[in-house]
PDB file of N, CA and C in Angstrom:
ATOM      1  N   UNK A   1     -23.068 -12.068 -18.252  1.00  0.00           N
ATOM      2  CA  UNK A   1     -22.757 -12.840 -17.060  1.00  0.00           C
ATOM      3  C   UNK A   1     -21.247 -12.922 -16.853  1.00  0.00           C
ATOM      4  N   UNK A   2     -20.573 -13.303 -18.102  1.00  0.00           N
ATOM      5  CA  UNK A   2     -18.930 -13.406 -18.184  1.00  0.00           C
ATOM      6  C   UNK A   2     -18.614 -11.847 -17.990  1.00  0.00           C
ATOM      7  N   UNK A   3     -18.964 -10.970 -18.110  1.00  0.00           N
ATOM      8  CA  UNK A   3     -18.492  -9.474 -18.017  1.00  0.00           C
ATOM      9  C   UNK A   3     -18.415  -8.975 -16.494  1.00  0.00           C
ATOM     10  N   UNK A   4     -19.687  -9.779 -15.336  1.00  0.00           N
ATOM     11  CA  UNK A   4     -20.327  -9.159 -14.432  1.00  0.00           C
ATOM     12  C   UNK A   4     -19.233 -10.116 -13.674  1.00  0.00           C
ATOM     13  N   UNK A   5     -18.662 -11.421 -13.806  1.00  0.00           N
ATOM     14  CA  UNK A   5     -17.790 -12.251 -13.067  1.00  0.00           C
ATOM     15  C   UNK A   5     -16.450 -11.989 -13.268  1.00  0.00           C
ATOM     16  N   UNK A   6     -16.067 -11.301 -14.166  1.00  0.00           N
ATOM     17  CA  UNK A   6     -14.472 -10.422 -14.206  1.00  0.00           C
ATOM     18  C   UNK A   6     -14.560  -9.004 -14.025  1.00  0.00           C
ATOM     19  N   UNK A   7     -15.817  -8.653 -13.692  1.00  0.00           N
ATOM     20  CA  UNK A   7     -16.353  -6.930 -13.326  1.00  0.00           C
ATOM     21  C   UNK A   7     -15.960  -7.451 -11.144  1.00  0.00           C
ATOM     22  N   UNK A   8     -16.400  -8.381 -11.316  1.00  0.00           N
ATOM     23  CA  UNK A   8     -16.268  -8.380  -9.697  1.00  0.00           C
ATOM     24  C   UNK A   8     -14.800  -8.950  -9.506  1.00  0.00           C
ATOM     25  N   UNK A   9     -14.146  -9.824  -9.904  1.00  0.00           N
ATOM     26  CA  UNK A   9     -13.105 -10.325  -9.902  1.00  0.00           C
ATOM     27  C   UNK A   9     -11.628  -9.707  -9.845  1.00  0.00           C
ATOM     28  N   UNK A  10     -12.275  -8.124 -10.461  1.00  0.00           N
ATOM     29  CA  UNK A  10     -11.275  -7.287 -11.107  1.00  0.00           C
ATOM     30  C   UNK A  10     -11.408  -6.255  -9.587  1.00  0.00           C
ATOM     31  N   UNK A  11     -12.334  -6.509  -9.667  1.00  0.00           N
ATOM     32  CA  UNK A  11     -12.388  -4.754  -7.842  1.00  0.00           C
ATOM     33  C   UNK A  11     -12.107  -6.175  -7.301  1.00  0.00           C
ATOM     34  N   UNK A  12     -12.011  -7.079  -7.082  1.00  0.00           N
ATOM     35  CA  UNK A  12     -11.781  -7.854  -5.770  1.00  0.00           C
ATOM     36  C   UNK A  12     -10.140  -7.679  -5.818  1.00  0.00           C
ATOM     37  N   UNK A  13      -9.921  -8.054  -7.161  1.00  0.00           N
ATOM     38  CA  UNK A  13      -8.061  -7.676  -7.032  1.00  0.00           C
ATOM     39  C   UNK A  13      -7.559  -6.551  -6.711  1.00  0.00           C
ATOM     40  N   UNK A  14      -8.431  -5.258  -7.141  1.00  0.00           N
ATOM     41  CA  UNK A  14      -8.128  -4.391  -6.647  1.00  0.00           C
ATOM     42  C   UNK A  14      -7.628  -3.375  -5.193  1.00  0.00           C
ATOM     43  N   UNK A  15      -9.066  -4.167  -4.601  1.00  0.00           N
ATOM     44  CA  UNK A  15      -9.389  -4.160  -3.238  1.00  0.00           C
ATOM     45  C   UNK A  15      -7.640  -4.671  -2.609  1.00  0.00           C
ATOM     46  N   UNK A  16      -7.579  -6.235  -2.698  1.00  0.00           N
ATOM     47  CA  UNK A  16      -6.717  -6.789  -2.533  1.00  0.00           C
ATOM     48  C   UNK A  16      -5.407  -6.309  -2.465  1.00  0.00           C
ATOM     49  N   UNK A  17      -5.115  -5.652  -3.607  1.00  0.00           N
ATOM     50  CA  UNK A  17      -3.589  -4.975  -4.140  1.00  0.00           C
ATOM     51  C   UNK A  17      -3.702  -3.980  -2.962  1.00  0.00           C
ATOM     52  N   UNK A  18      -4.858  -2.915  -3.094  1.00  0.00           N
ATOM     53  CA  UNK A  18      -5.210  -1.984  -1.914  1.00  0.00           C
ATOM     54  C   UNK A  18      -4.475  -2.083  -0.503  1.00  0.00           C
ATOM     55  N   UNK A  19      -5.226  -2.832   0.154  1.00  0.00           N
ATOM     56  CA  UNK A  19      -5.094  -3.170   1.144  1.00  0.00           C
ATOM     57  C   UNK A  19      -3.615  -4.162   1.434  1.00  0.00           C
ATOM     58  N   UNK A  20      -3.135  -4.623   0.816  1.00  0.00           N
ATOM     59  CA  UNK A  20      -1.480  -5.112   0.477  1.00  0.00           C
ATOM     60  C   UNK A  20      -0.564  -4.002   0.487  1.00  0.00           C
ATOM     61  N   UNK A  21      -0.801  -2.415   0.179  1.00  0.00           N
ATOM     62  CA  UNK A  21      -0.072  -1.336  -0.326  1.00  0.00           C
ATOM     63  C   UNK A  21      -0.221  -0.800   0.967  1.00  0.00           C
ATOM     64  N   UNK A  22      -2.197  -0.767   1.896  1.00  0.00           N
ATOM     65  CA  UNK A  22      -1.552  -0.115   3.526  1.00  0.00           C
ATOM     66  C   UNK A  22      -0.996  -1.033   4.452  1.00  0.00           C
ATOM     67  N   UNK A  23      -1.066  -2.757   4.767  1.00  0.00           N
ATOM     68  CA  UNK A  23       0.089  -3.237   5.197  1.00  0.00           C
ATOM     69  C   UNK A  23       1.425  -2.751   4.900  1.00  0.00           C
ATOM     70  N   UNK A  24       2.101  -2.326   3.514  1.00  0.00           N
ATOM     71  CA  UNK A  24       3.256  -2.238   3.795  1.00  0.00           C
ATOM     72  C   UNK A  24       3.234  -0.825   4.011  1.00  0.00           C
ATOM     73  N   UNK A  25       2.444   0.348   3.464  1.00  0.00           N
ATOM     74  CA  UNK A  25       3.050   1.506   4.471  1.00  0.00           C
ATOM     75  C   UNK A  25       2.936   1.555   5.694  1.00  0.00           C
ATOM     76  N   UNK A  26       2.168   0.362   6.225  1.00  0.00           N
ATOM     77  CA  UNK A  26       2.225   0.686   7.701  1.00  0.00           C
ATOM     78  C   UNK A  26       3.570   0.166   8.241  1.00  0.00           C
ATOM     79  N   UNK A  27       4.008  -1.231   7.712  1.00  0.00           N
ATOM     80  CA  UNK A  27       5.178  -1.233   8.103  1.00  0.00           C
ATOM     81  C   UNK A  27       6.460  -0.217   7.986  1.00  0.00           C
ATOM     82  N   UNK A  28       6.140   0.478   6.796  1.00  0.00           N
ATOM     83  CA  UNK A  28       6.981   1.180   6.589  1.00  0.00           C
ATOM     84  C   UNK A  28       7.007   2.134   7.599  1.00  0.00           C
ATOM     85  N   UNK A  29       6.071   2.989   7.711  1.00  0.00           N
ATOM     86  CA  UNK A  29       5.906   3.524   8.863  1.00  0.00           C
ATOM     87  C   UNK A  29       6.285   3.349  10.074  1.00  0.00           C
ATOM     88  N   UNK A  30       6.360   1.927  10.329  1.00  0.00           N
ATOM     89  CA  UNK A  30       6.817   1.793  11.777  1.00  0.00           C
ATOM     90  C   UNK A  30       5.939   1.728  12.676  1.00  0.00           C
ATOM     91  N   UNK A  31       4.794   1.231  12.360  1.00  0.00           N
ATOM     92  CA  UNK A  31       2.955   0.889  12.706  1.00  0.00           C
ATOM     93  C   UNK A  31       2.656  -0.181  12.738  1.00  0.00           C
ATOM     94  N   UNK A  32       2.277  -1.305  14.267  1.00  0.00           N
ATOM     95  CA  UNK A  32       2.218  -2.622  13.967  1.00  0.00           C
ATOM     96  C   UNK A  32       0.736  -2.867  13.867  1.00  0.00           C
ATOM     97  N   UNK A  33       0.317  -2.269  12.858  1.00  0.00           N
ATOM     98  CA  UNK A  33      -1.364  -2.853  12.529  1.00  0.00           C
ATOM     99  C   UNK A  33      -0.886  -3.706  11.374  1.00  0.00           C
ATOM    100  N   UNK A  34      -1.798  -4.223  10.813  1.00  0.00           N
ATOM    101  CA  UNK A  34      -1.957  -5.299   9.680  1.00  0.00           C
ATOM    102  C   UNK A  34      -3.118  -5.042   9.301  1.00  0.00           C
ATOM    103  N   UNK A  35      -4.206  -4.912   8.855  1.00  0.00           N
ATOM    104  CA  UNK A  35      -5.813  -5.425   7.696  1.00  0.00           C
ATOM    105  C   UNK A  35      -5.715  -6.736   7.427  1.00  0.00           C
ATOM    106  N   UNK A  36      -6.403  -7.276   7.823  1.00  0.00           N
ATOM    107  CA  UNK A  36      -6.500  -8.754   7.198  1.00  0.00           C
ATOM    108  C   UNK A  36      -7.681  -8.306   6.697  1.00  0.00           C
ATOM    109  N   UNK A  37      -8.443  -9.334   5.611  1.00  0.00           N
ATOM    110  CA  UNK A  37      -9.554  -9.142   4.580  1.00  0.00           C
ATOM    111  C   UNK A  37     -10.643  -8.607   4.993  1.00  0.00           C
ATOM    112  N   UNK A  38     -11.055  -9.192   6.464  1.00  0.00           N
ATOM    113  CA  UNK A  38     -12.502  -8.552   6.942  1.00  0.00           C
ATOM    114  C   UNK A  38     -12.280  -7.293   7.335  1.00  0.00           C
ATOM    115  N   UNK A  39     -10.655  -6.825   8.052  1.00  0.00           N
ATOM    116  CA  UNK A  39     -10.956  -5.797   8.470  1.00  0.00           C
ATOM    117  C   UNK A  39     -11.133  -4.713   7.591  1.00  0.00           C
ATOM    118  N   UNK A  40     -10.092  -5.213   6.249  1.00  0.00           N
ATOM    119  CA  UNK A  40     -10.368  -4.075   5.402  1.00  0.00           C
ATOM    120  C   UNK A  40     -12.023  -4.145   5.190  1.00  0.00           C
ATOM    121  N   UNK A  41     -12.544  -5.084   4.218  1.00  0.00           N
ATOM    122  CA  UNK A  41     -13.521  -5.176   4.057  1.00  0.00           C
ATOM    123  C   UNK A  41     -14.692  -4.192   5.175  1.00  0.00           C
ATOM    124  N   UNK A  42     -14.423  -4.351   6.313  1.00  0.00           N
ATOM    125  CA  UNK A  42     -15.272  -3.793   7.087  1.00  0.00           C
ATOM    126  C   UNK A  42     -15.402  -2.169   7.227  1.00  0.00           C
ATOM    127  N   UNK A  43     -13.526  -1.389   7.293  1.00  0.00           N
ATOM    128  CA  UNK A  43     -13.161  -0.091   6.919  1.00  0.00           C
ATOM    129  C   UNK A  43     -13.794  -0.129   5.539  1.00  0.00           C
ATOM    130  N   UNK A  44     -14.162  -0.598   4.866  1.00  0.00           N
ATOM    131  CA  UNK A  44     -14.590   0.036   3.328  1.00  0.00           C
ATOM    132  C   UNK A  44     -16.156   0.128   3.083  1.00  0.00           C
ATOM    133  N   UNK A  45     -16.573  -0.407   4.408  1.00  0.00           N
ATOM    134  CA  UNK A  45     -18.131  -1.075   3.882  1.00  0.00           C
ATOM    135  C   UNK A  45     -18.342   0.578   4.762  1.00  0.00           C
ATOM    136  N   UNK A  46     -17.625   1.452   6.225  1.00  0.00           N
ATOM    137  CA  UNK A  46     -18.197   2.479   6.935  1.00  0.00           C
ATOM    138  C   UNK A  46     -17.518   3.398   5.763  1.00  0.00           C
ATOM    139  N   UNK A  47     -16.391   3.462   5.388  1.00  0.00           N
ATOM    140  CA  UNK A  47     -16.074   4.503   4.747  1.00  0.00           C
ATOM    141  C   UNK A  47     -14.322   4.452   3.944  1.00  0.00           C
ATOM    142  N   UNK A  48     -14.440   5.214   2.578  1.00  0.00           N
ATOM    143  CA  UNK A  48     -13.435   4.380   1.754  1.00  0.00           C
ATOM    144  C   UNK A  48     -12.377   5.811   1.874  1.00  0.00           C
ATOM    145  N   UNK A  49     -11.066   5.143   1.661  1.00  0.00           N
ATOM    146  CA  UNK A  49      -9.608   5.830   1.833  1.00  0.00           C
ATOM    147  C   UNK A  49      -8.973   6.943   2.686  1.00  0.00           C
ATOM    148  N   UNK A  50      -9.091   8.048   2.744  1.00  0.00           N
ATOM    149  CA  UNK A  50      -8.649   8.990   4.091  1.00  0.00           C
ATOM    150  C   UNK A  50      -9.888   8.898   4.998  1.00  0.00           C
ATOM    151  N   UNK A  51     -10.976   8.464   4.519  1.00  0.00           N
ATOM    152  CA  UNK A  51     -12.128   8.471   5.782  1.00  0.00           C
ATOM    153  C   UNK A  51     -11.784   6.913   6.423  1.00  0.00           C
ATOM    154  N   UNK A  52     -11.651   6.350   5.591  1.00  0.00           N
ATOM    155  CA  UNK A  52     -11.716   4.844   6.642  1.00  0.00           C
ATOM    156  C   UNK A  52     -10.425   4.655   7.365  1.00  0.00           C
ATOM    157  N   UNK A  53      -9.254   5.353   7.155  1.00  0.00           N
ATOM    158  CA  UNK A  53      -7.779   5.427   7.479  1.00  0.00           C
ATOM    159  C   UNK A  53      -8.463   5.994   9.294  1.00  0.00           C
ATOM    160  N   UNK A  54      -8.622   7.967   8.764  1.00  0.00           N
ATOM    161  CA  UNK A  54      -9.184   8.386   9.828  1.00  0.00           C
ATOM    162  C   UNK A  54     -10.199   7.730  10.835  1.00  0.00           C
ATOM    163  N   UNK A  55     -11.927   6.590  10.015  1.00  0.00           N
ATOM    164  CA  UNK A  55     -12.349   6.092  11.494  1.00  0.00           C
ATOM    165  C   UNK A  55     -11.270   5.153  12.147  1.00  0.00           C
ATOM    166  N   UNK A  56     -10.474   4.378  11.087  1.00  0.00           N
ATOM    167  CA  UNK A  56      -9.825   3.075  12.074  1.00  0.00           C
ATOM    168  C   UNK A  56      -8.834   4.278  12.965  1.00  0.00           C
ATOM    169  N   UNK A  57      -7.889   5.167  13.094  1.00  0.00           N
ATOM    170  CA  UNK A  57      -7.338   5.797  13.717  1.00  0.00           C
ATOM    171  C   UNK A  57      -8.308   6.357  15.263  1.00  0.00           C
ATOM    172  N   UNK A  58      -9.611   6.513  15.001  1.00  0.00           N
ATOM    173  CA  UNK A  58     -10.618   7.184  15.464  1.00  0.00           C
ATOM    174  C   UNK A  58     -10.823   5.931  16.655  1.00  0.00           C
ATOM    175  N   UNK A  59     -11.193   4.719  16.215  1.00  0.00           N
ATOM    176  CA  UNK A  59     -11.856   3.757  17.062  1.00  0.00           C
ATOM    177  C   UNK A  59     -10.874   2.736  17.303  1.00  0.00           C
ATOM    178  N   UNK A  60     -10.029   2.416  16.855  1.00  0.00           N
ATOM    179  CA  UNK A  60      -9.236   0.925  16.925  1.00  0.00           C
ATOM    180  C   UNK A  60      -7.253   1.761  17.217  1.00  0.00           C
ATOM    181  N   UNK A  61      -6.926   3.108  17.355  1.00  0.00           N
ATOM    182  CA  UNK A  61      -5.723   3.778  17.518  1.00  0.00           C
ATOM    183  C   UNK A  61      -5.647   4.590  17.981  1.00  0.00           C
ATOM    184  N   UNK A  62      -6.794   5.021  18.802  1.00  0.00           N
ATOM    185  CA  UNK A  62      -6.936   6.565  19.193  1.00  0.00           C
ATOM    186  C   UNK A  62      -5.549   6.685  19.892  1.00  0.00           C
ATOM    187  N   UNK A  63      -4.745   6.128  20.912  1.00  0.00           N
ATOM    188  CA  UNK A  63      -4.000   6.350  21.647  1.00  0.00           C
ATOM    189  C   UNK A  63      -2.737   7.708  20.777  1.00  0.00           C
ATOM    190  N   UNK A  64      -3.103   6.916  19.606  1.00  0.00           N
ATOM    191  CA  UNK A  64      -2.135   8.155  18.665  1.00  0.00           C
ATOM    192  C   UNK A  64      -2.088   9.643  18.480  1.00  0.00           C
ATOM    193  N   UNK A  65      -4.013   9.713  18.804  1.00  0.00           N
ATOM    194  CA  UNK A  65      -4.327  11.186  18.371  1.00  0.00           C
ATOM    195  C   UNK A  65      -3.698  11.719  19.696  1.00  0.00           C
ATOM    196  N   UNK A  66      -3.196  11.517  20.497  1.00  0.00           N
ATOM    197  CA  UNK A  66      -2.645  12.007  21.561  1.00  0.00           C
ATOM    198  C   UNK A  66      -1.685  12.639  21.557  1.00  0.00           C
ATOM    199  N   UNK A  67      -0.841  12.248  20.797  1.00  0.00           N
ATOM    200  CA  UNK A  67       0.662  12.612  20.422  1.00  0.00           C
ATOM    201  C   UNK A  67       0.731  12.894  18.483  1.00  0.00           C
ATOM    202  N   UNK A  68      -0.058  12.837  17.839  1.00  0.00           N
ATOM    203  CA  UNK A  68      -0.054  12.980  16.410  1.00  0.00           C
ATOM    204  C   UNK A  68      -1.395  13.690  16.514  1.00  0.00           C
ATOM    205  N   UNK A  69      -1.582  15.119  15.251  1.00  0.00           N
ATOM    206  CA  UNK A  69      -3.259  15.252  14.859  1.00  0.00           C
ATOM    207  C   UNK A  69      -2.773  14.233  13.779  1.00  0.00           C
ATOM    208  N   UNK A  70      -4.769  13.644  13.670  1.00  0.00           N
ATOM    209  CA  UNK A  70      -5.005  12.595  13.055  1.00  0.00           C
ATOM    210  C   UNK A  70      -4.984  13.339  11.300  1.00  0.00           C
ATOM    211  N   UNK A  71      -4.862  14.371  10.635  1.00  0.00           N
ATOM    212  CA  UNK A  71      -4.676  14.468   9.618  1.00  0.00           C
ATOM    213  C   UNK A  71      -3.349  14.462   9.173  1.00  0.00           C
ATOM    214  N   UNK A  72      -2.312  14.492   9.958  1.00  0.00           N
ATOM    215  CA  UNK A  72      -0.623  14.435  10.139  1.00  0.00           C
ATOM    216  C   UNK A  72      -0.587  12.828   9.583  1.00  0.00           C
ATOM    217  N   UNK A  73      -1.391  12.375  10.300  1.00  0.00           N
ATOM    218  CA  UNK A  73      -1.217  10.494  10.723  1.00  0.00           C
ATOM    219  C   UNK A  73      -1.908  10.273   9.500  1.00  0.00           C
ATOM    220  N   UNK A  74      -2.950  10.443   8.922  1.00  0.00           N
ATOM    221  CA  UNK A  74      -3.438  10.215   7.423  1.00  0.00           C
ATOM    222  C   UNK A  74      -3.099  10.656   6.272  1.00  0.00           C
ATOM    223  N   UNK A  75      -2.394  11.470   6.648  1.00  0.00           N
ATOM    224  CA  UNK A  75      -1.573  12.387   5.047  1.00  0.00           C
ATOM    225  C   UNK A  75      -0.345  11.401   4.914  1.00  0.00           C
ATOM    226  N   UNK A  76       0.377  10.774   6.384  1.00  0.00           N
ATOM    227  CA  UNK A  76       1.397   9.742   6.137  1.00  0.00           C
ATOM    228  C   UNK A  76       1.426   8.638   5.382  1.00  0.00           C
ATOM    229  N   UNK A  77      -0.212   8.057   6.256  1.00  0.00           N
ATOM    230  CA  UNK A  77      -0.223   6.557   5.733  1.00  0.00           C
ATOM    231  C   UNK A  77      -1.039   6.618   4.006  1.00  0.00           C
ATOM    232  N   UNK A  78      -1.437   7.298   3.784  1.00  0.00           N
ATOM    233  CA  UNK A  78      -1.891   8.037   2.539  1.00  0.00           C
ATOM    234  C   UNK A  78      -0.943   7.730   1.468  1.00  0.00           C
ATOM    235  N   UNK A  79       0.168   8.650   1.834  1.00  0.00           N
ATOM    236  CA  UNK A  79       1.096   8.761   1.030  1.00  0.00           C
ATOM    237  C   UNK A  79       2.225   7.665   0.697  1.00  0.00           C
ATOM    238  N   UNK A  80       2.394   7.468   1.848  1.00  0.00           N
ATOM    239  CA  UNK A  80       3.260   5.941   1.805  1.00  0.00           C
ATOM    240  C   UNK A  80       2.447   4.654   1.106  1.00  0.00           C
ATOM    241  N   UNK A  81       1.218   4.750   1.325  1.00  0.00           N
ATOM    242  CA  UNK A  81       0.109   3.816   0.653  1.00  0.00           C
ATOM    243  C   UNK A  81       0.313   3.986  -0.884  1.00  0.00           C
ATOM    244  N   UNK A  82       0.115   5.451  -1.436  1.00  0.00           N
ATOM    245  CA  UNK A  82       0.514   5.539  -2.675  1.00  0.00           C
ATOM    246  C   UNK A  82       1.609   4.978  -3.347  1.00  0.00           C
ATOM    247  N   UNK A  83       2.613   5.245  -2.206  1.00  0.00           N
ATOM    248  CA  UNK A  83       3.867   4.784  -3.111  1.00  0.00           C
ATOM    249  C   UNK A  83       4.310   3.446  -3.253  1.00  0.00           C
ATOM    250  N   UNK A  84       3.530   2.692  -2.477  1.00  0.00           N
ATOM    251  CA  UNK A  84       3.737   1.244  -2.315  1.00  0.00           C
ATOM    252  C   UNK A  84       2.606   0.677  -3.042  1.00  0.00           C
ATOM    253  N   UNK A  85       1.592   1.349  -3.007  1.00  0.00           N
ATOM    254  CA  UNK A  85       0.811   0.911  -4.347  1.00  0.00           C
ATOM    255  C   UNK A  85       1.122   1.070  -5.869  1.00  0.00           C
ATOM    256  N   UNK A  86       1.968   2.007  -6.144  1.00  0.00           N
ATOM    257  CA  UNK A  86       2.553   2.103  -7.240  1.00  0.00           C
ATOM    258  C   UNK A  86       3.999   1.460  -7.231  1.00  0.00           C
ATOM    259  N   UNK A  87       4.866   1.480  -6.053  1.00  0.00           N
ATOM    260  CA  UNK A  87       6.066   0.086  -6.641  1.00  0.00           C
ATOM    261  C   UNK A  87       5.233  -0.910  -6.757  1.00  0.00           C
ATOM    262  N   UNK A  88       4.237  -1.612  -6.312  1.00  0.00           N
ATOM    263  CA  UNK A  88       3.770  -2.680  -6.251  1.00  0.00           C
ATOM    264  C   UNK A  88       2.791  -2.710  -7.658  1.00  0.00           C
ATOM    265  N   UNK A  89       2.321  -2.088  -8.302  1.00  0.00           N
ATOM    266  CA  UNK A  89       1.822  -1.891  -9.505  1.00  0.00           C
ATOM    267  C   UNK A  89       3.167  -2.077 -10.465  1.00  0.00           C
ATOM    268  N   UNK A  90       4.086  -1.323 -10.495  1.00  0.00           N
ATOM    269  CA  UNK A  90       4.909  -0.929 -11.139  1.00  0.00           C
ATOM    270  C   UNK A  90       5.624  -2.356 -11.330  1.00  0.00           C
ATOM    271  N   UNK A  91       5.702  -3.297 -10.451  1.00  0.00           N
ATOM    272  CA  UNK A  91       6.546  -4.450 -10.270  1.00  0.00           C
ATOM    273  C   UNK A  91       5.589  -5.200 -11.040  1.00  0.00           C
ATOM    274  N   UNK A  92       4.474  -5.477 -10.891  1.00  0.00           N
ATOM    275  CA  UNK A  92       3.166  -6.237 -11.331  1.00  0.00           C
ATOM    276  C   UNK A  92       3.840  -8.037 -10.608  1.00  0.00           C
ATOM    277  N   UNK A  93       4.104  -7.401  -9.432  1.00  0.00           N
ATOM    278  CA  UNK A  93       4.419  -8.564  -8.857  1.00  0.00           C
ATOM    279  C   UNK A  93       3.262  -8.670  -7.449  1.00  0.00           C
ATOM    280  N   UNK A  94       3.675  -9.957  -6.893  1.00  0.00           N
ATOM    281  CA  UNK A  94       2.801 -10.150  -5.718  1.00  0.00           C
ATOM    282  C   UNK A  94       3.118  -9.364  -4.908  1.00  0.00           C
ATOM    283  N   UNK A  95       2.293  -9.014  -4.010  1.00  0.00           N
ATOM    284  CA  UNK A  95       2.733  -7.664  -2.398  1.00  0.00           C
ATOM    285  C   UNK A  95       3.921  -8.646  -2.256  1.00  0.00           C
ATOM    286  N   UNK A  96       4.909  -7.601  -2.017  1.00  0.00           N
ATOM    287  CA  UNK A  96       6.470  -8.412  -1.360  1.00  0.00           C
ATOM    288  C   UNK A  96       5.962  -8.773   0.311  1.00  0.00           C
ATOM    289  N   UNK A  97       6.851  -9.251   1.124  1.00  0.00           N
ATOM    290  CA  UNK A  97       6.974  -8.931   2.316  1.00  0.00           C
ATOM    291  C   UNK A  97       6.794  -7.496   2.897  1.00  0.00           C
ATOM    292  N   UNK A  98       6.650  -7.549   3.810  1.00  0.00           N
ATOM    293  CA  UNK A  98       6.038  -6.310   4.636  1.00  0.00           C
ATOM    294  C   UNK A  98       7.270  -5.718   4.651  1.00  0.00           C
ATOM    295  N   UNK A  99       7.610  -4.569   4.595  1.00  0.00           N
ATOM    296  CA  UNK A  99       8.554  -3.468   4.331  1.00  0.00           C
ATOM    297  C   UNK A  99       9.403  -3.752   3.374  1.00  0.00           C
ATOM    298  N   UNK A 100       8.565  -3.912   2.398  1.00  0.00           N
ATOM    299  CA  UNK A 100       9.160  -3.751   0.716  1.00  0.00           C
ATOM    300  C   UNK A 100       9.692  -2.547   0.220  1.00  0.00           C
ATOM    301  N   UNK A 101       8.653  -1.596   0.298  1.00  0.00           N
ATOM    302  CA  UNK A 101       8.894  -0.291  -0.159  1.00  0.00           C
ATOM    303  C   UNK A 101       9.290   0.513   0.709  1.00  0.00           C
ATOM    304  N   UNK A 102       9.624   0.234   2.020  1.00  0.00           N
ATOM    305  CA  UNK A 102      10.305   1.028   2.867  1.00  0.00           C
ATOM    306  C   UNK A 102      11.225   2.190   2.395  1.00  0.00           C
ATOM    307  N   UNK A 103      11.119   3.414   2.944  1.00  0.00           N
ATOM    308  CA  UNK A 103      12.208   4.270   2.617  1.00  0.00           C
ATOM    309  C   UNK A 103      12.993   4.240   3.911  1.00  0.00           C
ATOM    310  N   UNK A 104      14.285   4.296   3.467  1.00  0.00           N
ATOM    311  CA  UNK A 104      15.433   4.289   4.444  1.00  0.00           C
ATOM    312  C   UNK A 104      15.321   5.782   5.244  1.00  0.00           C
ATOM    313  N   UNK A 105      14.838   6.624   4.306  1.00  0.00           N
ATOM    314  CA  UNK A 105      14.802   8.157   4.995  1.00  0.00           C
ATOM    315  C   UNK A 105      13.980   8.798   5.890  1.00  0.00           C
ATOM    316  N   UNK A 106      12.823   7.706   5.956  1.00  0.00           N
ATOM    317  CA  UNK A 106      11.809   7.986   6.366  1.00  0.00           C
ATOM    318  C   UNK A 106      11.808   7.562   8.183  1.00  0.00           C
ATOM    319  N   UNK A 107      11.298   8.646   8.677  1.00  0.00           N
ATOM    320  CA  UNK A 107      11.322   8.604  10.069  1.00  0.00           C
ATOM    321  C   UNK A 107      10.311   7.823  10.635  1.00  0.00           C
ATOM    322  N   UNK A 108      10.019   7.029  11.497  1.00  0.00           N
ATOM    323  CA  UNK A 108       9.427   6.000  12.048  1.00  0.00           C
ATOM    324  C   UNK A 108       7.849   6.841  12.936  1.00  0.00           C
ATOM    325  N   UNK A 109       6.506   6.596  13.005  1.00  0.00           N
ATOM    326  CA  UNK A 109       6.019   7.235  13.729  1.00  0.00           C
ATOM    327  C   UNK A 109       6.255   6.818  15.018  1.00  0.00           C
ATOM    328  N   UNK A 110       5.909   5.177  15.482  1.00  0.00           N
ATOM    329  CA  UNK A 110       5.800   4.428  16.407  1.00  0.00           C
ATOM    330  C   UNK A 110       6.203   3.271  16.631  1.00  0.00           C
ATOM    331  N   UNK A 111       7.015   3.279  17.627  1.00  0.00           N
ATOM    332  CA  UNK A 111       7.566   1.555  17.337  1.00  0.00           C
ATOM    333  C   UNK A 111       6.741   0.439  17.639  1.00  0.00           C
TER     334      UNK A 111
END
């Protein structure tokens, strides 16, 4: 019972850290979406990491695929996700503020 309540406790933090790492690449990016809990929750329940990136791009951003292909736009937030999931691992601190891990070099998609 104690195994199955830190078995869930532990993907809930996970989840959490997750979704803390694509807030800030999105800021980083230069992308004013946010995830709050349900929405992630909801992207994860149709489909998990470059698929749920791609439907939310699909149904809730299309305006983008207009001017970006949508695998351009998911290889970004992908990657920037990684790296802000790992400073943010790496810190073993709380998600900073939104454009924590910002790179200075990095070109903006959208204002």
């Amino acid at each position: 019972m104690l195994n199955a309540l830190l078995d869930h406790t532990t993907a809930a933090q996970a989840a959490e850290a997750h979704r803390h790492a694509y807030n800030a690449a999105f800021e980083e990016l230069g992308l004013s979406w946010h995830w709050d809990a349900a929405t992630y929750a909801r992207l994860q329940a149709q489909a998990h990491g470059r698929d749920g990136v791609r439907a939310y791009l699909e149904t809730e951003q299309s305006h983008l695929l207009r001017a970006y292909e949508a695998d351009f736009l998911v290889d970004a937030i992908e990657t920037a996700k990684a790296r802000c999931h790992a400073s943010m691992a790496n810190s073993r601190a709380r998600p900073a503020p939104h454009g924590s891990c910002a790179s200075a070099s990095l070109t903006r998609l959208a204002a």
